[in-house]
Protein backbone atom coordinates (compact mmCIF):
# COMPACT_ATOMS: atom_id res chain seq x y z
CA UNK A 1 4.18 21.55 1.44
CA UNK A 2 1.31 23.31 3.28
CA UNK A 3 -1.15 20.64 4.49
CA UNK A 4 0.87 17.74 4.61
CA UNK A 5 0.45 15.84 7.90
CA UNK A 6 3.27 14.08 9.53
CA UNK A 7 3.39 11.89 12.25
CA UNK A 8 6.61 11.20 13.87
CA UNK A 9 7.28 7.68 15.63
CA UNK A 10 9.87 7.46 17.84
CA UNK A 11 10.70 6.19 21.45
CA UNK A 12 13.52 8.73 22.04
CA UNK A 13 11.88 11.92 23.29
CA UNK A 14 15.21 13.80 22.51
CA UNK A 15 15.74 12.90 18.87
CA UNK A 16 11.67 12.72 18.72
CA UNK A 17 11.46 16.55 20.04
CA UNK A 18 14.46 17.38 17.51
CA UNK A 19 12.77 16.35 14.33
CA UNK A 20 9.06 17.47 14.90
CA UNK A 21 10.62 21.21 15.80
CA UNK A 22 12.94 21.03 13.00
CA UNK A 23 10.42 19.68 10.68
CA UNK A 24 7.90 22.27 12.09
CA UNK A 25 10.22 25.31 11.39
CA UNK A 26 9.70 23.85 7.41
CA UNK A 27 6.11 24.70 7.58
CA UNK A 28 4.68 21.07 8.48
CA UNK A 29 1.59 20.25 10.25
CA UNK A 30 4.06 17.71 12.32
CA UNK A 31 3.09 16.35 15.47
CA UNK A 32 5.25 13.17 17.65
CA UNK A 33 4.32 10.03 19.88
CA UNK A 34 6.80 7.85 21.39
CA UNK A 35 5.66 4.39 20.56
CA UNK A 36 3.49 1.94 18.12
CA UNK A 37 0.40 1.70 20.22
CA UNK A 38 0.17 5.76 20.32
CA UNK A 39 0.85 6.20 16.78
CA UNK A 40 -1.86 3.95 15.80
CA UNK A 41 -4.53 5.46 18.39
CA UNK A 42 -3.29 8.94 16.67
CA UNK A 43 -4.20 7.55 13.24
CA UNK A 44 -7.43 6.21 14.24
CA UNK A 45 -8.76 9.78 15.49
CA UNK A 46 -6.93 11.72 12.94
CA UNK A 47 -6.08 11.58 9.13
CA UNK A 48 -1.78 11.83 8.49
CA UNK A 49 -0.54 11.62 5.13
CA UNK A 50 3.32 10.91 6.11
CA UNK A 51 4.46 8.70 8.88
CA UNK A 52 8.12 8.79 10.28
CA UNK A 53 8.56 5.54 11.93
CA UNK A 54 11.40 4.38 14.27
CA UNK A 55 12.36 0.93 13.94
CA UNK A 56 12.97 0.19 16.81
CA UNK A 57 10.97 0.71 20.17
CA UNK A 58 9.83 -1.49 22.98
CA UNK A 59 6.54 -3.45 22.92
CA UNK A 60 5.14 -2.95 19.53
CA UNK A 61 8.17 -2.42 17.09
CA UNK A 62 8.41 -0.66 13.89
CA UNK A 63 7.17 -3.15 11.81
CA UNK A 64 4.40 -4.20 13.69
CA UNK A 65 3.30 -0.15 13.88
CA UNK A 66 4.28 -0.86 10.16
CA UNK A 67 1.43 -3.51 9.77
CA UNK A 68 -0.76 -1.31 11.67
CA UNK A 69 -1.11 1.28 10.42
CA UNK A 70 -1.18 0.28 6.91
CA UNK A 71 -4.10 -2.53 8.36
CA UNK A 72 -5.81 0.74 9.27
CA UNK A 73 -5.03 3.51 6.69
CA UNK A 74 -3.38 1.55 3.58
CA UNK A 75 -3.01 5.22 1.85
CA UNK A 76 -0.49 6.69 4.48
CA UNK A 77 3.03 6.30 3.22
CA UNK A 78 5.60 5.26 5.90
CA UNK A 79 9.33 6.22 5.87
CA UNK A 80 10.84 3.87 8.16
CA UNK A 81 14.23 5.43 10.25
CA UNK A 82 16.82 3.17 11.23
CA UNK A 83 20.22 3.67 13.52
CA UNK A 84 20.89 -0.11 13.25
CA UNK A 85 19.93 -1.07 9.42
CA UNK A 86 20.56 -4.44 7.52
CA UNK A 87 19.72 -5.21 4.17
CA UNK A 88 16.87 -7.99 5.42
CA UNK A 89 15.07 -5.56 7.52
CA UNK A 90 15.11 -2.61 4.85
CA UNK A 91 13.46 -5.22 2.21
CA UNK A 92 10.86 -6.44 5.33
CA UNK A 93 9.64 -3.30 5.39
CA UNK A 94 9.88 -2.29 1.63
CA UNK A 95 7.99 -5.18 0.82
CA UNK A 96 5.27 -4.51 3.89
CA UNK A 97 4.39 -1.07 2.04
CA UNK A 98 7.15 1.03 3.28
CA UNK A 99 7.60 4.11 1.24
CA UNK A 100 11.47 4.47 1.65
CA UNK A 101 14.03 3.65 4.34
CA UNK A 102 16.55 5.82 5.81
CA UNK A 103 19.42 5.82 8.38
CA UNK A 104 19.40 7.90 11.35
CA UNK A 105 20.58 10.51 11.53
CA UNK A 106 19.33 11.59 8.38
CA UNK A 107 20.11 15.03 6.79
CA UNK A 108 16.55 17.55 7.36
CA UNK A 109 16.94 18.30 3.16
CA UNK A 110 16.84 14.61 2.81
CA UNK A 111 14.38 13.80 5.01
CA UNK A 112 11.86 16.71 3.68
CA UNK A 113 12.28 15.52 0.46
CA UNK A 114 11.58 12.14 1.22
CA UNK A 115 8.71 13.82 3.33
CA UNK A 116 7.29 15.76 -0.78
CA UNK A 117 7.69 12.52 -2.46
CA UNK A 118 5.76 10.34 -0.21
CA UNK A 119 2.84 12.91 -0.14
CA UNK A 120 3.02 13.22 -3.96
CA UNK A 121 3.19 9.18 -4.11
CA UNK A 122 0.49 8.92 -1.79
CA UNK A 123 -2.29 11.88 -3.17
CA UNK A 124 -1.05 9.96 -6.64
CA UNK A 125 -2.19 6.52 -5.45
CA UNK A 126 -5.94 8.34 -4.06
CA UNK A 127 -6.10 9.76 -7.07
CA UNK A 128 -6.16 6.50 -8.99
CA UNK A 129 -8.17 5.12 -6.41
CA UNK A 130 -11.01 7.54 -6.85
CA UNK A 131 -10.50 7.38 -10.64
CA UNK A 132 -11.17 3.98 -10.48
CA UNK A 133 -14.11 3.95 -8.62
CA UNK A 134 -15.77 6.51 -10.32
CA UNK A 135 -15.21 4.24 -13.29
CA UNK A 136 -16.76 1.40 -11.41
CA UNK A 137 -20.26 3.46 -10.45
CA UNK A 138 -20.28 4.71 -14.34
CA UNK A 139 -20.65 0.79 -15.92
């Protein structure tokens, strides 16, 4: 998975510093912020392909970082991480663009392959995208 940038979104420094080192040690280009408002300044300087997302954090909340950043970069696939999950939240976020949603703690496998199939899902969907604007200039 060389080349895949993750952004980690998280308002607990501890569990924050845990997952970008273990992630890291996986050969990621992985880098963390501890709320909304920082993830979204992040995106808007610099391109990430995967976002782990907290769902909830003071101020501006998972799903409003959520709206965000798709608002800004509709290509980035989110994986939204929960420790208090319900069923109406999970489909909230599903339904905003989410690319999967898992409960915290979440096993590293899991959560790297999660991390290989939302990069695949997302250079998939730019793909098509291209595709079909190439099709567009041609007629």
């Amino acid at each position: 998975m060389d080349g895949v940038r993750v952004l980690v979104v998280d308002d607990e420094t501890d569990f924050l510093d845990m997952i970008v080192r273990r992630l890291k040690q996986r050969v990621l280009d992985v880098s963390g912020v501890t709320s909304g408002d920082a993830a979204v300044r992040v995106i808007r300087e610099h391109p990430v392909d995967v976002v782990i997302l907290d769902m909830r954090m003071p101020e501006m909340d998972g799903i409003e970082t959520l709206q965000e950043i798709k608002k800004l970069s509709p290509m980035v696939e989110v994986i939204v991480l929960t420790g208090y999950a319900n069923m109406e939240s999970a489909m909230r976020v599903m339904e905003m663009g989410a690319f999967d949603y898992l409960m915290k703690p979440s096993d590293m496998d899991d959560l790297e392959y999660k991390i290989q199939d939302a990069y695949q899902e997302k250079r998939l969907n730019e793909k098509m995208l291209n595709s079909s604007q190439g099709n567009r200039e041609k007629t």
